[in-house]
Protein backbone atom coordinates (compact mmCIF):
# COMPACT_ATOMS: atom_id res chain seq x y z
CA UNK A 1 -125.16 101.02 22.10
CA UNK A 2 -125.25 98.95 19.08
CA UNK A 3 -122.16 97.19 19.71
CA UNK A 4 -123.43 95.99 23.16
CA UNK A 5 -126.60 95.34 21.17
CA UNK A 6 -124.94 92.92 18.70
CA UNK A 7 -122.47 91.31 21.77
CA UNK A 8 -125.91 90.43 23.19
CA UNK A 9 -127.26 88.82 20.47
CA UNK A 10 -124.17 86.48 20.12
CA UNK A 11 -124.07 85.63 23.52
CA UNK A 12 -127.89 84.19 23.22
CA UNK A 13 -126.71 82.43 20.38
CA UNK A 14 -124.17 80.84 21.70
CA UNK A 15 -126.08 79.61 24.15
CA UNK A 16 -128.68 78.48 22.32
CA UNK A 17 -126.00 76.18 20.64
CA UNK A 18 -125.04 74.63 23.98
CA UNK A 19 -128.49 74.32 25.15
CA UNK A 20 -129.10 71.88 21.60
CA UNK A 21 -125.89 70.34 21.90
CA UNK A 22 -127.14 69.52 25.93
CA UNK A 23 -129.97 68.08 24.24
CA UNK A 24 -128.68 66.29 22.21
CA UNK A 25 -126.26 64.23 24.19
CA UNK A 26 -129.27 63.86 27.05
CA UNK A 27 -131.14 62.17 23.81
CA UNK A 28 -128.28 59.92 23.72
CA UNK A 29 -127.98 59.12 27.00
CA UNK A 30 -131.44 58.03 27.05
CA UNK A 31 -130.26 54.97 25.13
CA UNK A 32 -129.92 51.80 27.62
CA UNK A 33 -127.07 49.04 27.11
CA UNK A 34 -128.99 45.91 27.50
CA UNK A 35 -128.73 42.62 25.84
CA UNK A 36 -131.11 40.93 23.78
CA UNK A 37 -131.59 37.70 21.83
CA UNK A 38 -133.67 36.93 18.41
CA UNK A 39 -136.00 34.29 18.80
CA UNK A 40 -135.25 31.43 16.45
CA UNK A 41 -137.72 28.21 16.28
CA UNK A 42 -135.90 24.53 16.59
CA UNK A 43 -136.81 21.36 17.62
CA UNK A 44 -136.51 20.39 20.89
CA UNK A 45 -137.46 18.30 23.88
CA UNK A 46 -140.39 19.98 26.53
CA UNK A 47 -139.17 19.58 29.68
CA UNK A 48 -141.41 19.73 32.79
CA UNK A 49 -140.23 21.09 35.81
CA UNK A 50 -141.98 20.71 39.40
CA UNK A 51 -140.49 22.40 43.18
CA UNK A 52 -140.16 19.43 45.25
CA UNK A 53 -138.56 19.50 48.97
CA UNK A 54 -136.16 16.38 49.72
CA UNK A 55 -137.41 14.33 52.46
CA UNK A 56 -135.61 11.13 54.21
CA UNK A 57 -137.05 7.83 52.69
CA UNK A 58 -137.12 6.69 56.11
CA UNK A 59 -136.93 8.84 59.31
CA UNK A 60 -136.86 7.52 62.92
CA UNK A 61 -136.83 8.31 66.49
CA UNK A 62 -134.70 6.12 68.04
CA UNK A 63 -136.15 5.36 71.89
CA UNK A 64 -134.48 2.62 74.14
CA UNK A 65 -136.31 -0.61 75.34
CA UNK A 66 -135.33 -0.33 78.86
CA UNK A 67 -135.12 2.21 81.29
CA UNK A 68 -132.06 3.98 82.93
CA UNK A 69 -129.70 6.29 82.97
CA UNK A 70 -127.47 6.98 79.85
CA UNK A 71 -123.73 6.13 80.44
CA UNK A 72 -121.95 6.06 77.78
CA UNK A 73 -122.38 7.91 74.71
CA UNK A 74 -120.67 7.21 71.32
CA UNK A 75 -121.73 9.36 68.39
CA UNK A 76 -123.47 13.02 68.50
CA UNK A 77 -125.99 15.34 66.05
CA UNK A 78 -125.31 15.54 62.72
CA UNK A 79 -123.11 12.37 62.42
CA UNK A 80 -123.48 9.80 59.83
CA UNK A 81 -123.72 6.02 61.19
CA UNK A 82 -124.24 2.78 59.61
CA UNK A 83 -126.86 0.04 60.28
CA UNK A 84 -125.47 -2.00 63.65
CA UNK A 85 -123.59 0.84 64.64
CA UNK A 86 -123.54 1.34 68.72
CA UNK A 87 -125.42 4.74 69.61
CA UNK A 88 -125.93 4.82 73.79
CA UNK A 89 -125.60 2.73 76.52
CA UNK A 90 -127.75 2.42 79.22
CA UNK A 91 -126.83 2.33 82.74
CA UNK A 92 -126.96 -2.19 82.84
CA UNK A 93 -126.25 -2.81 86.76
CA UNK A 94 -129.92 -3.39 87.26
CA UNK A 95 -130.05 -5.83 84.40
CA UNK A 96 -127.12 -7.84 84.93
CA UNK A 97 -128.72 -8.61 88.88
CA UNK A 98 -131.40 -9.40 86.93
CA UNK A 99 -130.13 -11.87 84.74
CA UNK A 100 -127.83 -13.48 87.59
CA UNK A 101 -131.06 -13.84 89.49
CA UNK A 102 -132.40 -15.25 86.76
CA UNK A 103 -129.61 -17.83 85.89
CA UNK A 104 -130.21 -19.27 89.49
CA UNK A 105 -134.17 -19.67 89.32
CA UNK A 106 -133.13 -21.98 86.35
CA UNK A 107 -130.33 -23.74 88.08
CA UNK A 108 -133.35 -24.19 90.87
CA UNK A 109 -136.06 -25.32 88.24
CA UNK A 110 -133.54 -27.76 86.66
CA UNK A 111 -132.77 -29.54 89.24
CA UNK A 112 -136.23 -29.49 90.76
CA UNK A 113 -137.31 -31.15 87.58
CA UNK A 114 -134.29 -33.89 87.69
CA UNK A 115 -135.21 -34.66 90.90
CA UNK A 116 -139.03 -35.45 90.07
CA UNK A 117 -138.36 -37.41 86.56
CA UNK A 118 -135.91 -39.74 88.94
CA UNK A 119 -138.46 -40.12 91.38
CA UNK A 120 -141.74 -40.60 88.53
CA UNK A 121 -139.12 -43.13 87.06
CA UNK A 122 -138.46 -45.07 90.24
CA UNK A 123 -142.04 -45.07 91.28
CA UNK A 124 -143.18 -46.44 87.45
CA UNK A 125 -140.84 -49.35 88.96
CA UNK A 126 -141.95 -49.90 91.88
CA UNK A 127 -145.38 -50.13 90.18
CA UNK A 128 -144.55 -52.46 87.28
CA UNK A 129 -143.77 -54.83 90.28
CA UNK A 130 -146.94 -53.86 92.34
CA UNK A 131 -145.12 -52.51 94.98
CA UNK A 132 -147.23 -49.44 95.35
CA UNK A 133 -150.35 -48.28 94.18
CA UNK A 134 -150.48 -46.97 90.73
CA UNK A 135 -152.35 -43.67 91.96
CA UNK A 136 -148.64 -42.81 93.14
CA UNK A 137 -147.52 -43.02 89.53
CA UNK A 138 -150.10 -41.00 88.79
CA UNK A 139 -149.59 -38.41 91.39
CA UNK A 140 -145.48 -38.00 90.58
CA UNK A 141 -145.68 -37.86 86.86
CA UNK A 142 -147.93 -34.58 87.56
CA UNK A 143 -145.63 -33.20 89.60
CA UNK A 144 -142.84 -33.54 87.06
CA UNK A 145 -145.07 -32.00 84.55
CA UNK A 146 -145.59 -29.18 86.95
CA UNK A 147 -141.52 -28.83 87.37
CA UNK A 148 -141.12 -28.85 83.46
CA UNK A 149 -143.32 -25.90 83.11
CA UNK A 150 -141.54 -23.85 86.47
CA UNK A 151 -138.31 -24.79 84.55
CA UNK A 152 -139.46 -23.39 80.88
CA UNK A 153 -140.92 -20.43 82.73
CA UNK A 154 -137.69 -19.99 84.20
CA UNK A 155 -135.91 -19.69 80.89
CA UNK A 156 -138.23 -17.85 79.42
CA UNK A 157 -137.84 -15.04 81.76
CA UNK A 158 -134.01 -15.36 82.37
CA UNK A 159 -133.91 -14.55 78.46
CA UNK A 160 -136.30 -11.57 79.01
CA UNK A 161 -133.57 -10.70 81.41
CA UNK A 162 -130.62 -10.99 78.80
CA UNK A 163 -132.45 -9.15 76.09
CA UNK A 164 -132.77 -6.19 78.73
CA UNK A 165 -129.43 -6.56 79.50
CA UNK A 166 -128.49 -6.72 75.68
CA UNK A 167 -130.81 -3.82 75.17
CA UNK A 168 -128.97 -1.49 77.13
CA UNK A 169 -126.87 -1.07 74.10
CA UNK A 170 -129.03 1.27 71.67
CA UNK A 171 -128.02 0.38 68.12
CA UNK A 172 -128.69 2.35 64.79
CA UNK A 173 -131.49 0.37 63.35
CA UNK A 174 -130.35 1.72 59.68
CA UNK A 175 -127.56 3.58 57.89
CA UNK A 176 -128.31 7.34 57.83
CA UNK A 177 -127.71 10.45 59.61
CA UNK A 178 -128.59 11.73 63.11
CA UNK A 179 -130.00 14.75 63.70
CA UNK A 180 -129.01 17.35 66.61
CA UNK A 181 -131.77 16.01 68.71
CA UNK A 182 -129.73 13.80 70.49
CA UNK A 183 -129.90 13.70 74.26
CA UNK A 184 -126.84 14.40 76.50
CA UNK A 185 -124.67 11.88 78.73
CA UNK A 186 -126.23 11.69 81.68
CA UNK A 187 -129.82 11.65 80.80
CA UNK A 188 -132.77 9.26 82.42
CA UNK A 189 -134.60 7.50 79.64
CA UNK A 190 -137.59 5.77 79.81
CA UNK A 191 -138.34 2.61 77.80
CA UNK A 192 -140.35 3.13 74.68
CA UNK A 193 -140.71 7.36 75.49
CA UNK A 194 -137.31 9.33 75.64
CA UNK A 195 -136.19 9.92 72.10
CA UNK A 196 -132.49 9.59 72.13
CA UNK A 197 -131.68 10.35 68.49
CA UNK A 198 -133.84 10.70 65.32
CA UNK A 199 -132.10 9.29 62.25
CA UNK A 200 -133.06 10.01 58.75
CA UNK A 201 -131.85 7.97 55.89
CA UNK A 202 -130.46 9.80 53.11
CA UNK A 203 -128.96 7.12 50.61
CA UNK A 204 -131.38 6.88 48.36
CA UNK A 205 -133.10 9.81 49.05
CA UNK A 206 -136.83 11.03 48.37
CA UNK A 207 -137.71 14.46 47.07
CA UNK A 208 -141.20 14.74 46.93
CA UNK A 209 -142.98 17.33 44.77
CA UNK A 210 -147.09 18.23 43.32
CA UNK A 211 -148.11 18.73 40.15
CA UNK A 212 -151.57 20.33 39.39
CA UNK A 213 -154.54 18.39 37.48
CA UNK A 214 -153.62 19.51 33.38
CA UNK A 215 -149.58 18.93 34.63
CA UNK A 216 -150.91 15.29 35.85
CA UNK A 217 -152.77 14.31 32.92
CA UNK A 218 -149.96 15.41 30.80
CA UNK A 219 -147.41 13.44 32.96
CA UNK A 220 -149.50 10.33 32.21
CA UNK A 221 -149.41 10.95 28.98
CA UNK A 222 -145.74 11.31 28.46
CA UNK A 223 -145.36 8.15 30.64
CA UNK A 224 -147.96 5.29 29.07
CA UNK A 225 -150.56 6.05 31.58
CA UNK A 226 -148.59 4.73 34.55
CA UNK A 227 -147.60 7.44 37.34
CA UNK A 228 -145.26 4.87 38.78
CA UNK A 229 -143.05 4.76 35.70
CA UNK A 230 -141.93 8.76 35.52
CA UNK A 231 -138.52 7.81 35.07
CA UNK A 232 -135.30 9.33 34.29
CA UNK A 233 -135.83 12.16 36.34
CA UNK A 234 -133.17 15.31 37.22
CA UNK A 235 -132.89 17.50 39.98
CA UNK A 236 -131.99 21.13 39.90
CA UNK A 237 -130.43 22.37 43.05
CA UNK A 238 -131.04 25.98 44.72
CA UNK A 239 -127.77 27.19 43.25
CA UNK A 240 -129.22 26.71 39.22
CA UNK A 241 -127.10 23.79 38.92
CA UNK A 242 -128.06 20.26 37.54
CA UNK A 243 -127.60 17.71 40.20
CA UNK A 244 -125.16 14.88 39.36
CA UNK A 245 -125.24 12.37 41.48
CA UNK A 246 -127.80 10.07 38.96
CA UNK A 247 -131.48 9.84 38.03
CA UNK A 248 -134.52 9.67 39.78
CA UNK A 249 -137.69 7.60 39.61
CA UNK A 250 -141.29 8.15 40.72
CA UNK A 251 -141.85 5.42 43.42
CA UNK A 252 -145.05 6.48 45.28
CA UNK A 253 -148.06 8.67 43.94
CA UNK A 254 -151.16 10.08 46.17
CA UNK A 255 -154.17 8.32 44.46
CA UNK A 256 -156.35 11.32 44.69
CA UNK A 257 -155.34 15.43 45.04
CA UNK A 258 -154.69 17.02 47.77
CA UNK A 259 -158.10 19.30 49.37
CA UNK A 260 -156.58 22.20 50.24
CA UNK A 261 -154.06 22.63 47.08
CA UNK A 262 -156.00 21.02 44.31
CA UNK A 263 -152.41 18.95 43.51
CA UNK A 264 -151.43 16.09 43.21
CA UNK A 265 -148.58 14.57 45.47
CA UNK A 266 -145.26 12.50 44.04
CA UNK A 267 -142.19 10.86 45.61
CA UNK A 268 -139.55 10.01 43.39
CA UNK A 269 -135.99 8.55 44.68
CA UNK A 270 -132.84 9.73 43.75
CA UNK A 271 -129.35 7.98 44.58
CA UNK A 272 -127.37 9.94 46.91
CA UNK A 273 -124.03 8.42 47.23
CA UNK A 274 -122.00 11.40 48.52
CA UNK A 275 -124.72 12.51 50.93
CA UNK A 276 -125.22 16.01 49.03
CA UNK A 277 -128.77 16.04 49.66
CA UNK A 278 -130.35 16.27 52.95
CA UNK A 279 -133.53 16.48 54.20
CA UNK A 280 -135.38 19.74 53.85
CA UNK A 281 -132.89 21.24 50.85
CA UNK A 282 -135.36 22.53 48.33
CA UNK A 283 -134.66 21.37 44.58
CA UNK A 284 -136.65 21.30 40.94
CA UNK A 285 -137.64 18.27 39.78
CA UNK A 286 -137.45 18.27 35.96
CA UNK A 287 -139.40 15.68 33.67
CA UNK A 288 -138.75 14.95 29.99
CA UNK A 289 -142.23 15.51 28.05
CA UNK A 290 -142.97 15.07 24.59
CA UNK A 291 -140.60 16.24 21.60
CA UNK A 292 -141.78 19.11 19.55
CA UNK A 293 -141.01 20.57 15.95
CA UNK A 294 -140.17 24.03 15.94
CA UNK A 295 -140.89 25.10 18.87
CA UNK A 296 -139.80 28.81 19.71
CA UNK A 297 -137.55 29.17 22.89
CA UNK A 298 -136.52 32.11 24.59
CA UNK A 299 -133.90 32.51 27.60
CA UNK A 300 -135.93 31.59 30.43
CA UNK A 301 -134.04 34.57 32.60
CA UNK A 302 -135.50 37.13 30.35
CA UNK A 303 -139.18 36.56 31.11
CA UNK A 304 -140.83 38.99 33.92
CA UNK A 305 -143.67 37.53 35.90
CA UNK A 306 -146.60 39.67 37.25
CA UNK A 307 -149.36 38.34 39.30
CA UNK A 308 -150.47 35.12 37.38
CA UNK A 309 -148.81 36.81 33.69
CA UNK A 310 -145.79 36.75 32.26
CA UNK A 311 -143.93 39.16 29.82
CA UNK A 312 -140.83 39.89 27.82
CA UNK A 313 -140.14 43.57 26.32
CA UNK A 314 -139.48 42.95 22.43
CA UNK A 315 -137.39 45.59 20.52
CA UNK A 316 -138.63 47.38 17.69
CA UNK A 317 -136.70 48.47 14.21
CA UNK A 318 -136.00 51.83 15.73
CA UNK A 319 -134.45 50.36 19.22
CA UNK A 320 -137.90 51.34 21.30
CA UNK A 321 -138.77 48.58 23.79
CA UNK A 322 -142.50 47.41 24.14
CA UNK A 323 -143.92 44.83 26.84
CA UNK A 324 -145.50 42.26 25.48
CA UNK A 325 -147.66 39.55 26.91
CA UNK A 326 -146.62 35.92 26.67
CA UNK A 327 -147.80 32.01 27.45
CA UNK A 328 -145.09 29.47 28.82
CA UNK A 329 -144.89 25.62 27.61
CA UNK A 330 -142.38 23.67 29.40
CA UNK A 331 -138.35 24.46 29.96
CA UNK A 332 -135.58 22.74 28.09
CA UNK A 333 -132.05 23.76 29.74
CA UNK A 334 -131.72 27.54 29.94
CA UNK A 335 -134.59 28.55 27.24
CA UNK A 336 -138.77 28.32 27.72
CA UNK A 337 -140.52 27.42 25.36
CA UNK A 338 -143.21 30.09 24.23
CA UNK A 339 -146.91 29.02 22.65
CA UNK A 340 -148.17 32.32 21.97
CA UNK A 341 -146.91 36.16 22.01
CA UNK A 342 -144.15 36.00 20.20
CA UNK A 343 -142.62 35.57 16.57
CA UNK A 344 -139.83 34.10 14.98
CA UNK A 345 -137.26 36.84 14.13
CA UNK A 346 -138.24 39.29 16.99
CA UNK A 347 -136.09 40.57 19.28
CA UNK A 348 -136.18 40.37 22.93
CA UNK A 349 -134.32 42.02 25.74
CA UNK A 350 -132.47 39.39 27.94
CA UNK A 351 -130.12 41.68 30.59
CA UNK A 352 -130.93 44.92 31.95
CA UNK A 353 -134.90 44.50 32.65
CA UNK A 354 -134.47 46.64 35.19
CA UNK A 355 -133.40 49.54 33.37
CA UNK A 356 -135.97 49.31 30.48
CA UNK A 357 -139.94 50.45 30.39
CA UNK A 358 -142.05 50.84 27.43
CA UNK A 359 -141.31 53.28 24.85
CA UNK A 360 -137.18 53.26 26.24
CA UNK A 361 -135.21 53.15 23.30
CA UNK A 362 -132.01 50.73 23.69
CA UNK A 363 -128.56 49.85 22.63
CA UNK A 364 -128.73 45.91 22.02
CA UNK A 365 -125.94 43.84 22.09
CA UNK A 366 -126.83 40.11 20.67
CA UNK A 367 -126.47 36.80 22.69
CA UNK A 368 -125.89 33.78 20.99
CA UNK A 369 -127.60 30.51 22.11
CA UNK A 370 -124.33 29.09 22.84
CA UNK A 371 -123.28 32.15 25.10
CA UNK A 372 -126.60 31.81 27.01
CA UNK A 373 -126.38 27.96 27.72
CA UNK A 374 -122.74 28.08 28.93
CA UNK A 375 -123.50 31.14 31.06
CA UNK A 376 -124.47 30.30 34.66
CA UNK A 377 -127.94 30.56 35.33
């Protein structure tokens, strides 16, 4: 009895043992992997950033100027075509009667009016010798008059005719590309009221973009009070990356904010030599803003926004994460630049926000600034 006593005992404390040593590797396991980065102040420039769409600078629907059927077609959607470029044609037999008809009203008018200066010149004649009354002079040279102005009316619609007949040729007005609106072969315009084609421009290229009242007045600030002069502009595209194709200018500026948003609306042009952008892409339109002395910046990827607040967990001595508040400045590359909430020194989780709450003790592994800014955002 007291030897199965005893083998009891041991067996509970052996267990006990395992159920600690359990324990203790769950405590360890509690431990997320998740990198971090100390904040360090610098100087640096603010840089603004603003979402802007990019819109065509120009953007028109191509209609024809006469009426017909379309017979020929030479380009389709999506196509690029240069100013001049032939786009339809439209059926021309009408037109070319026309103009033939035309050509012999003035053959007709012409020789009407040949015929009446030869007679108003033989009757002046006739009266310089008093041959016949002077009323007959008189009476021809209005006649001729009236044959000039047949004739001239003549011409002036035979070249109403040609410019139909040349207008059954529908030419891009500018360089740019066509959308997939374009009608099919086959199709009965009507002059002035089919579109055939819309055509946007797209080198240069606007991307237009709002800024809110305090962003304004700071924008005139940075740019000696003058919204027209926002220069040296750079677009980031929807894939993080910095657009190279050159910088952009502000060109046109709403001189009062928009009602319903409270913003104000910009157009700046960018050059767009390789056609990259197109109308409709969404990019960020960045600004450089005043320089500032040691400012503290943060990797803008480790920032959590909720509602209208953003914050970053900082890690304590002991590894335990705590949320903290924060308020933004502007960007500059891959780091924002933080007025308030943070301190020098303190360390910041970066990776793994998803896996960390307060009071979550973690396993940090240090970024450098280097490893952040050649890291893909």
């Amino acid at each position: 009895m007291k030897f199965r006593y005893s083998r009891m005992l041991a067996v509970l404390a052996v267990s006990a043992l395992l159920v600690a040593g359990c324990g203790s590797q769950q405590q360890t396991a509690q431990d997320v992997a998740v990198n971090s980065y100390k904040v360090m102040s610098e100087n640096t420039q603010l840089n603004n950033t603003y979402t802007g769409t990019v819109i065509a600078e120009n953007s028109v629907a191509v209609h024809a100027r006469v009426t017909g059927y379309v017979v020929e077609k030479y380009v389709k959607g999506g196509e690029q075509v240069v100013e001049g470029q032939p786009l339809y044609r439209i059926d021309s037999r009408q037109y070319e009667s026309n103009v033939a008809s035309a050509e012999a009203n003035v053959a007709k008018a012409d020789a009407d009016l040949k015929n009446s200066e030869i007679d108003l010149n033989r009757y002046q004649i006739l009266a310089n010798q008093d041959a016949i009354a002077r009323q007959r002079v008189d009476t021809q040279r209005s006649a001729t008059e009236q044959a000039r102005a047949v004739y001239e009316a003549q011409q002036a619609a035979l070249k109403i005719a040609q410019d139909n007949l040349g207008d059954t040729i529908v030419y891009a007005p500018y360089s740019g590309t066509l959308r997939m609106d374009d009608v099919d072969l086959g199709t009965f315009v009507t002059a002035g009221s089919t579109t055939l084609v819309t055509i946007d421009s797209i080198d240069p290229i606007f991307v237009e973009f709002s800024m809110t009242e305090p962003e304004y007045l700071e924008f005139m600030a940075n740019n000696a009070g003058d919204e027209n002069s926002g220069t040296n502009l750079k677009l980031i595209l929807a894939n993080g990356e910095e657009y190279k194709g050159g910088v952009g200018a502000v060109v046109q500026a709403a001189k009062s904010l928009d009602n319903s948003t409270g913003k104000l609306v910009l157009k700046a042009s960018f050059p767009n030599p390789d056609h990259l952008l197109l109308p409709n892409m969404y990019a960020t339109v960045v600004s450089p803003g005043a320089p500032l002395t040691n400012a503290l910046l943060i990797p803008t990827r480790s920032i959590q926004q909720i509602m209208d607040k953003n914050f970053v967990f900082v890690i304590g001595a002991d590894g335990t994460v705590t949320q903290k508040a924060v308020e933004l400045g502007g960007t500059s590359g891959a780091f924002t630049i933080i007025k308030s909430g943070l301190a020098e020194g303190d360390e910041i989780v970066v990776d793994g926000l998803t896996k960390v709450r307060n009071g979550v003790k973690v396993q940090a592994q240090p970024l450098t600034k280097s490893q952040l800014e050649s890291a893909k955002q």
